[in-house]
N, C-alpha and C. Protein backbone atom coordinates (compact mmCIF):
# COMPACT_ATOMS: atom_id res chain seq x y z
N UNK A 1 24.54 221.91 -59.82
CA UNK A 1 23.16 221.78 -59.38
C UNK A 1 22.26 222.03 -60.58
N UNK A 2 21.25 221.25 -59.80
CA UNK A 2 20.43 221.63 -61.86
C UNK A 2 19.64 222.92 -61.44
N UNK A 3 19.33 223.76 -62.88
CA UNK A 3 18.41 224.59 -62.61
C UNK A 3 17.17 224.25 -62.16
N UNK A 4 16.70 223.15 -62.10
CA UNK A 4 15.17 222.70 -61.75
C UNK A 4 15.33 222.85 -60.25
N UNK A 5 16.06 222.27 -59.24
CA UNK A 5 16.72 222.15 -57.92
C UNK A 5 17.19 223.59 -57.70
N UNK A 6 17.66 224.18 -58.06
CA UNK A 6 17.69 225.69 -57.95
C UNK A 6 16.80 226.43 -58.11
N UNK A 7 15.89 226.20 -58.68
CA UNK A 7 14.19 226.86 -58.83
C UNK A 7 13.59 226.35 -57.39
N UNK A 8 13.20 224.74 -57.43
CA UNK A 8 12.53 224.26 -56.28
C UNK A 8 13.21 225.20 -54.76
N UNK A 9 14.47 225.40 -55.19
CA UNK A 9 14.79 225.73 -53.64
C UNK A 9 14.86 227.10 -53.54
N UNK A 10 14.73 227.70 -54.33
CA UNK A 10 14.28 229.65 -54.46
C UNK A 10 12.91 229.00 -53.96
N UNK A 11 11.79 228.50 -54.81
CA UNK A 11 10.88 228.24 -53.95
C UNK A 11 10.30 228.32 -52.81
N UNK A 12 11.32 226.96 -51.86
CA UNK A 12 11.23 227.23 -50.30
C UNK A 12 11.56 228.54 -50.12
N UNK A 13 12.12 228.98 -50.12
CA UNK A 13 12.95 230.20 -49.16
C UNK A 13 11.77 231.41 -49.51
N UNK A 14 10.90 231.31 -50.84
CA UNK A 14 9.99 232.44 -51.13
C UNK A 14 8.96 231.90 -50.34
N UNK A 15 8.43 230.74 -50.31
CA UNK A 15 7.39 230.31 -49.35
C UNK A 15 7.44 230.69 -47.98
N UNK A 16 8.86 230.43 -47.39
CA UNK A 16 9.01 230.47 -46.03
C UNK A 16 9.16 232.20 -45.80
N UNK A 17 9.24 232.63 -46.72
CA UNK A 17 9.51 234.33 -46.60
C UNK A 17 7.98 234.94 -46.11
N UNK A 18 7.18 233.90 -47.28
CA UNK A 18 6.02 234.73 -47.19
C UNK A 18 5.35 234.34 -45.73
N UNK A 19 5.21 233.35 -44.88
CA UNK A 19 4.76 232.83 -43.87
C UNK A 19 5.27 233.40 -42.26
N UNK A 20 7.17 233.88 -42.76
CA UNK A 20 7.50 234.21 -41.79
C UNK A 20 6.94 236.12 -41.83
N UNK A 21 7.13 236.41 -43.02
CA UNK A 21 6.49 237.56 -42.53
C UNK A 21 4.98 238.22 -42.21
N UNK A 22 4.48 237.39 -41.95
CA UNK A 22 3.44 237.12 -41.13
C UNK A 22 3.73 237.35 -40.11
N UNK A 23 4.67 236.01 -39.54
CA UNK A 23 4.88 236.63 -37.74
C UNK A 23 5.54 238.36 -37.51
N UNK A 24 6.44 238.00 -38.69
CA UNK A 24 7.73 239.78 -38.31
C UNK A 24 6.17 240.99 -38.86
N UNK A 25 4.83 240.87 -38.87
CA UNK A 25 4.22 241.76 -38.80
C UNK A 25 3.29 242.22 -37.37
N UNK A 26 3.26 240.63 -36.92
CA UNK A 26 2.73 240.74 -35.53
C UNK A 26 1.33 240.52 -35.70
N UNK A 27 1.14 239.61 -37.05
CA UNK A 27 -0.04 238.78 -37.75
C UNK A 27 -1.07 239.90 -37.96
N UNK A 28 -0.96 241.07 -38.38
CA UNK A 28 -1.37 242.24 -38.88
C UNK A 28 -2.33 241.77 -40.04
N UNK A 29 -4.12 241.63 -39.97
CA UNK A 29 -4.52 240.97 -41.05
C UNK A 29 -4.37 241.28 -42.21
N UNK A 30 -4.35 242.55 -43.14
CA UNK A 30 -3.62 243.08 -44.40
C UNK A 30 -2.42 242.36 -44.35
N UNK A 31 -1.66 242.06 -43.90
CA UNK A 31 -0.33 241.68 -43.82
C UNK A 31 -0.83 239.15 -44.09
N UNK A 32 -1.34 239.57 -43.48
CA UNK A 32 -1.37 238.38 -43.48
C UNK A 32 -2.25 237.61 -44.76
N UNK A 33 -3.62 238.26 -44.84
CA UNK A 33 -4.47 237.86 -46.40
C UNK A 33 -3.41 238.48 -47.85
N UNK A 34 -2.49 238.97 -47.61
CA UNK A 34 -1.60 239.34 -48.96
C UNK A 34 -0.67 237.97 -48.57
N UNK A 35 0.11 237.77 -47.58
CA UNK A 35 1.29 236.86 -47.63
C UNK A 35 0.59 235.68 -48.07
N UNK A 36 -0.48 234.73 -46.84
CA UNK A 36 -1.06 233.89 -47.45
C UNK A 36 -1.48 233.64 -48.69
N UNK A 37 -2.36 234.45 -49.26
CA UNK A 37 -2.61 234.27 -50.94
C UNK A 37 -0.94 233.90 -51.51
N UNK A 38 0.08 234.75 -51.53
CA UNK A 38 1.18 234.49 -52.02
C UNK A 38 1.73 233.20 -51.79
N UNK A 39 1.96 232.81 -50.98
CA UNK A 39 1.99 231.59 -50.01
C UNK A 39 1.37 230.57 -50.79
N UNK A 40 0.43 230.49 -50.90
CA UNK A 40 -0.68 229.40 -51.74
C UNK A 40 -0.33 228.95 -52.69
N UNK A 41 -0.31 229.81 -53.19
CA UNK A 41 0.06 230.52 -54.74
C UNK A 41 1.06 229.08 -55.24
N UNK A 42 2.32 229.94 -54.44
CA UNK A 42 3.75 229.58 -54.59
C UNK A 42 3.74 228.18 -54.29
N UNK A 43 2.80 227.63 -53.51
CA UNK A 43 2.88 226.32 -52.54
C UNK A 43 2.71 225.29 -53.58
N UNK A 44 1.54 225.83 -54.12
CA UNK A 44 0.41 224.82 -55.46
C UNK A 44 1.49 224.70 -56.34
N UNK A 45 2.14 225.87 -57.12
CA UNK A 45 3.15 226.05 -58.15
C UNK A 45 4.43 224.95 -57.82
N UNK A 46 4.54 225.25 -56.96
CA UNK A 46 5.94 224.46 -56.16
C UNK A 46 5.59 222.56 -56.77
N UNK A 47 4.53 222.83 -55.98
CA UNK A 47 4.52 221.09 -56.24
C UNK A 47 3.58 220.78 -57.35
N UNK A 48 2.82 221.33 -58.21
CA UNK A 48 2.86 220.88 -59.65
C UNK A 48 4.59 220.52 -60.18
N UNK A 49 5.15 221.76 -59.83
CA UNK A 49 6.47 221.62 -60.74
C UNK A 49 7.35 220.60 -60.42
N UNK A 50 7.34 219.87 -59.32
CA UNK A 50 7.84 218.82 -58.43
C UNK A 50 7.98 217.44 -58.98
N UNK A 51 6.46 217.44 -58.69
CA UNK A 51 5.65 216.51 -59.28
C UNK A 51 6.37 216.37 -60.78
N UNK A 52 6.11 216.97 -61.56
CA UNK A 52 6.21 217.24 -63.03
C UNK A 52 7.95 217.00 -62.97
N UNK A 53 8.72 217.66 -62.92
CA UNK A 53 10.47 217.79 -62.91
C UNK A 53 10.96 216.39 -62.14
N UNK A 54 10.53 216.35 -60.64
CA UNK A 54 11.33 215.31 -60.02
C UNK A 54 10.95 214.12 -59.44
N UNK A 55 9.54 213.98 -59.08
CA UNK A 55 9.04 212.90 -59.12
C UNK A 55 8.95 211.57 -59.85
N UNK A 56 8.15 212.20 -61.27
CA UNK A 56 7.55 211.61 -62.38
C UNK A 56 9.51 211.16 -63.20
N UNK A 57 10.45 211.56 -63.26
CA UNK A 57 11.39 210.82 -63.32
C UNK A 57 12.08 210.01 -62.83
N UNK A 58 11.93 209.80 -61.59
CA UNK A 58 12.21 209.50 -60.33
C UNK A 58 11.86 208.36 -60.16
N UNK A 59 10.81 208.44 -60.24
CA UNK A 59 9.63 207.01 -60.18
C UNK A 59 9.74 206.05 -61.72
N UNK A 60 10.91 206.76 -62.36
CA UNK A 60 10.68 205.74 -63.69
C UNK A 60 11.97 204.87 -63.49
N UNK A 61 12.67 205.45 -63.06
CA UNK A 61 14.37 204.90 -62.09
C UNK A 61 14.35 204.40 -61.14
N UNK A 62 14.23 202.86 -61.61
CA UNK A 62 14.51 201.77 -60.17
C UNK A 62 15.31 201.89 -59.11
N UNK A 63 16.82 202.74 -59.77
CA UNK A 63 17.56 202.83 -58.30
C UNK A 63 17.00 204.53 -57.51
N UNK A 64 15.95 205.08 -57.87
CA UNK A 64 15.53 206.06 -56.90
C UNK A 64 14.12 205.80 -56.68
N UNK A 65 13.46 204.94 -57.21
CA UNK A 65 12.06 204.91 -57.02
C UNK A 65 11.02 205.06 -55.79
N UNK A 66 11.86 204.19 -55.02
CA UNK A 66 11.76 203.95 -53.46
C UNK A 66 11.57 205.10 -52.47
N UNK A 67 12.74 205.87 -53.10
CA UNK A 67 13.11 207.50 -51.88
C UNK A 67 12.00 208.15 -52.52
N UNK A 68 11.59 208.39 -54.40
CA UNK A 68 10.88 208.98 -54.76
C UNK A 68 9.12 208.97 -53.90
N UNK A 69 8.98 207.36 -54.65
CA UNK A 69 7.28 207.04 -53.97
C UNK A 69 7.16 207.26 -52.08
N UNK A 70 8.15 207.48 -51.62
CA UNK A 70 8.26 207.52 -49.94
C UNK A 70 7.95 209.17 -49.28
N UNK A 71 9.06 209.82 -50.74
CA UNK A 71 8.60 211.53 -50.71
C UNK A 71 7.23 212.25 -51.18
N UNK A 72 7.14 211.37 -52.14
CA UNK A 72 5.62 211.65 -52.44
C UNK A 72 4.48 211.43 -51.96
N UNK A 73 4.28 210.35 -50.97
CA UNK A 73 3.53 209.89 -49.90
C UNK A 73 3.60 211.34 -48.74
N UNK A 74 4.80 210.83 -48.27
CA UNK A 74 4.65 212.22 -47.52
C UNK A 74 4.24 213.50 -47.76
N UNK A 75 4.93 214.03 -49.21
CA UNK A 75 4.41 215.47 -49.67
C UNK A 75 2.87 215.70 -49.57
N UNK A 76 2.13 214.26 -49.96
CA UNK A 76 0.88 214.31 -50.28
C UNK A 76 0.01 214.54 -48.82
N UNK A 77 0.48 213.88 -48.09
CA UNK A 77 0.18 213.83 -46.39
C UNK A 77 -0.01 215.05 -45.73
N UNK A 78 1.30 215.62 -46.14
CA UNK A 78 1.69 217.43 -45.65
C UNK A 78 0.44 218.38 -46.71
N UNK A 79 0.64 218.01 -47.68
CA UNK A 79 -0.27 219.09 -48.44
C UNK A 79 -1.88 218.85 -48.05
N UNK A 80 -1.69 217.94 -47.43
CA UNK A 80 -3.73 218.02 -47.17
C UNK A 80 -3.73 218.96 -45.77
N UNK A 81 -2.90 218.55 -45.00
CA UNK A 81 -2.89 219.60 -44.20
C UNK A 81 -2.93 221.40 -43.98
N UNK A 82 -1.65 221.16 -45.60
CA UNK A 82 -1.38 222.78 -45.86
C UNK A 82 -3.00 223.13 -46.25
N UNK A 83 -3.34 222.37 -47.19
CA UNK A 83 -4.72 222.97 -47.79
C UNK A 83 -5.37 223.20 -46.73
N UNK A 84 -5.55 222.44 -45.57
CA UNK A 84 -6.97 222.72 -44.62
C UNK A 84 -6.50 223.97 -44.00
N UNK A 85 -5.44 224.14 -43.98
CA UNK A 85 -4.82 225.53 -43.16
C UNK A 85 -5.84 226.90 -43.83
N UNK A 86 -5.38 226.49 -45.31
CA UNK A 86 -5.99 227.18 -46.53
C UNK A 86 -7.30 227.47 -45.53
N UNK A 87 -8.29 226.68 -45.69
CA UNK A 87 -9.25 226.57 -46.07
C UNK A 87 -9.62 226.97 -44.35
N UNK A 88 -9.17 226.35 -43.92
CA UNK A 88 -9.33 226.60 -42.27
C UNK A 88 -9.41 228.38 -42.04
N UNK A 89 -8.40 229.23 -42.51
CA UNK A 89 -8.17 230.37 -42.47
C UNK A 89 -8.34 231.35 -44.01
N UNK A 90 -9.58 230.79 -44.53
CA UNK A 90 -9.88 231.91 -45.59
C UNK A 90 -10.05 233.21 -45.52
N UNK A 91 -9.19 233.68 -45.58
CA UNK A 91 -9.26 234.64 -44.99
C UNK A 91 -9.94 236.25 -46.29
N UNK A 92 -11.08 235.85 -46.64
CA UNK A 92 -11.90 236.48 -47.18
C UNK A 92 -12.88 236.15 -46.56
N UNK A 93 -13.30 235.02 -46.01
CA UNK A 93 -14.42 235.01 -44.87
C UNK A 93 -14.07 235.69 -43.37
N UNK A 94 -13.34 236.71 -43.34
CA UNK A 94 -12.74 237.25 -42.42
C UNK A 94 -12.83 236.29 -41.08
N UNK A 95 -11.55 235.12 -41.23
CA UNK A 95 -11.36 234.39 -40.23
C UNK A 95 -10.33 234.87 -39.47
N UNK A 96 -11.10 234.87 -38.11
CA UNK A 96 -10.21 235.88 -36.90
C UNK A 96 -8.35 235.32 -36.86
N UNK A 97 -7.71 236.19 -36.59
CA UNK A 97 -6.47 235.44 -36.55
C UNK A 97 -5.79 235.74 -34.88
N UNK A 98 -6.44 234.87 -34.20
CA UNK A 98 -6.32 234.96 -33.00
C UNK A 98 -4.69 234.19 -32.89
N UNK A 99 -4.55 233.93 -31.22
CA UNK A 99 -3.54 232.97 -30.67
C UNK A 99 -3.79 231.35 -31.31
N UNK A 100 -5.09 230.57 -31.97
CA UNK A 100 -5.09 229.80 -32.37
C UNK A 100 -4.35 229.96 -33.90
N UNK A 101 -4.65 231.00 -34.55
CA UNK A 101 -4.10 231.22 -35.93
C UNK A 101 -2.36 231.34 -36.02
N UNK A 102 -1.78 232.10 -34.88
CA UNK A 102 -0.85 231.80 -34.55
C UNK A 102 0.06 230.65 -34.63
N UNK A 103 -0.72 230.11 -33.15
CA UNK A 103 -0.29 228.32 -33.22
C UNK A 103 0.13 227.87 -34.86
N UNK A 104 -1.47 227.84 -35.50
CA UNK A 104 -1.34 226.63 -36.34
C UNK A 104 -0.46 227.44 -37.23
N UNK A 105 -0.33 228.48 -37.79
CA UNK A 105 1.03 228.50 -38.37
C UNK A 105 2.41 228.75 -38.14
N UNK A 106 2.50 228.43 -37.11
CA UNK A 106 4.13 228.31 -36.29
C UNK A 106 3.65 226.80 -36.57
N UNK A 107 2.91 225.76 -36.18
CA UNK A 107 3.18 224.27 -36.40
C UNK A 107 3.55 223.91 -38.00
N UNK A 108 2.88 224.84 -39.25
CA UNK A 108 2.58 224.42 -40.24
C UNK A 108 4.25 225.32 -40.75
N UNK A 109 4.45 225.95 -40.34
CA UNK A 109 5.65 226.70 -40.68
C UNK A 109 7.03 225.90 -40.31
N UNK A 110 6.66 224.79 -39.06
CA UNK A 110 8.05 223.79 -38.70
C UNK A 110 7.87 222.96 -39.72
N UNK A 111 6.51 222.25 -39.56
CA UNK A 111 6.43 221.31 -40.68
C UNK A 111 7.43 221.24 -41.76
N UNK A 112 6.72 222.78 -42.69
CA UNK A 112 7.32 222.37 -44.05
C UNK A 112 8.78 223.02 -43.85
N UNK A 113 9.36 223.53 -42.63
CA UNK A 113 10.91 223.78 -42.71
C UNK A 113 11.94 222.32 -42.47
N UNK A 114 11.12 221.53 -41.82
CA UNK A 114 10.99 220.27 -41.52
C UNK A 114 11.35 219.31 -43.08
N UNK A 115 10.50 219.58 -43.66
CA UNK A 115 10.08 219.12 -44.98
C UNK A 115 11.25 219.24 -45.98
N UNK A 116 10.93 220.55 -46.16
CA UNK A 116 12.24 221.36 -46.76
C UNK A 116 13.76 221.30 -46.59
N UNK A 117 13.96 220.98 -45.16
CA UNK A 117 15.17 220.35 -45.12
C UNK A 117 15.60 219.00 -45.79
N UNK A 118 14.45 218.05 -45.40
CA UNK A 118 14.54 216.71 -46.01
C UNK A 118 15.01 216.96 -47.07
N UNK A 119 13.80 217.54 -48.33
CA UNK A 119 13.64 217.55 -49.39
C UNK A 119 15.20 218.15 -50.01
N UNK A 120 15.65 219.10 -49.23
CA UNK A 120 17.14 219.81 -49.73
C UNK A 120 18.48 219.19 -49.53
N UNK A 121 18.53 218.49 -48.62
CA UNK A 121 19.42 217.49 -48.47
C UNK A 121 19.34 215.93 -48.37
N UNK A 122 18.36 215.38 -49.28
CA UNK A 122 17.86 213.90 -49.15
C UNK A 122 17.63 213.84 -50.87
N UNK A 123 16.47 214.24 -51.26
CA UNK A 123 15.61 213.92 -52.35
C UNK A 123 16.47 214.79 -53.43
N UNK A 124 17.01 216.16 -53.27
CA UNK A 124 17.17 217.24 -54.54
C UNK A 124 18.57 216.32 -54.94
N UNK A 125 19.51 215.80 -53.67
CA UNK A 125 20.68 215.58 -53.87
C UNK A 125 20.57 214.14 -54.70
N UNK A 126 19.25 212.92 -54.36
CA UNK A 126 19.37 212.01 -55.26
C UNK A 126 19.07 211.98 -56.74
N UNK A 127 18.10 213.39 -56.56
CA UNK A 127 17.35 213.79 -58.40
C UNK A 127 18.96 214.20 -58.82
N UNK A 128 19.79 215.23 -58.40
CA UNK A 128 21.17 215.75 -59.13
C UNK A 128 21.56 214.38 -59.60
N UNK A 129 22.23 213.40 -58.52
CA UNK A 129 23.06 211.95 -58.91
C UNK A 129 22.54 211.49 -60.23
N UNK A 130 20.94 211.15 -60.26
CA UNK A 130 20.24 210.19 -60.71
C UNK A 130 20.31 211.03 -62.59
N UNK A 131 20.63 212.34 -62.41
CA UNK A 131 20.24 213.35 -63.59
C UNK A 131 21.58 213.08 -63.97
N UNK A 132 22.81 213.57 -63.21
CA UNK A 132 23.72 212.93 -63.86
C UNK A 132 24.21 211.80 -64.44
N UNK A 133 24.01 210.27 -63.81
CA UNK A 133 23.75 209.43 -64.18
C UNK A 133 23.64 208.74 -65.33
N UNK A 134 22.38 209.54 -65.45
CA UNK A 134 21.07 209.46 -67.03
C UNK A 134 21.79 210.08 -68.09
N UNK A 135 22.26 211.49 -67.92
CA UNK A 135 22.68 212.15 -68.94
C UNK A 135 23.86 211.74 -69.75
N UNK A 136 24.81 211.35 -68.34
CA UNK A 136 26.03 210.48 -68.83
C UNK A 136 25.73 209.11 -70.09
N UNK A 137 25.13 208.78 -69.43
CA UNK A 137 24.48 207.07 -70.49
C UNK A 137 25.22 207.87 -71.70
């Protein structure tokens, strides 16, 4: 596995750490304006580095181009959402974190586990092939 794919996927699991413990606090707002910021953080980082490592090669390789520009469409789709979550729940404007705050991050939390699966068994496994491939030449 490459180290880049081994980074991306420490990634998920730090993202999804920070979101789930949110719920395992019982959405406790200290608990929640620390995870979120972290969360963000990690989210933005994640997919600069994405972008940058597995995309942008991806898209230069005719035989992955297709799965590439199809993941990136989507990523881009999901992240406007993640952002409005952001932005929806700034939580320096002390936005209440009621049963709606709840909801939307149990939906936004399937999403990107949703996502993340794809991405871990679809896309990481064609960047490995496509890296080996290349390197071989």
């Amino acid at each position: 596995m490459s180290d880049v794919t081994r980074q991306l996927e420490q990634d998920h699991r730090e993202i999804m750490g920070h979101l789930d413990a949110i719920r395992a606090a019982n959405y406790k707002r200290e608990v929640a304006v620390q995870e979120l910021r972290l969360a963000k953080g990690k989210i933005l980082r994640h997919h600069a580095e994405e972008a940058r490592a597995v995309y942008a090669p991806m898209l230069q390789d005719r035989a992955c181009a297709a799965m590439a520009t199809e993941f990136q469409a989507l990523m881009q789709a999901i992240s406007v959402d993640i952002l409005a979550f952001f932005e929806r729940y700034d939580l320096k404007a002390e936005a209440t974190l009621g049963i709606e705050f709840a909801m939307d991050l149990s939906s936004l939390t399937q999403r990107l586990r949703t996502r993340i699966r794809q991405e871990e068994e679809q896309l990481y496994p064609l960047y490995r092939q496509e890296l080996a491939r290349t390197t071989v030449r």
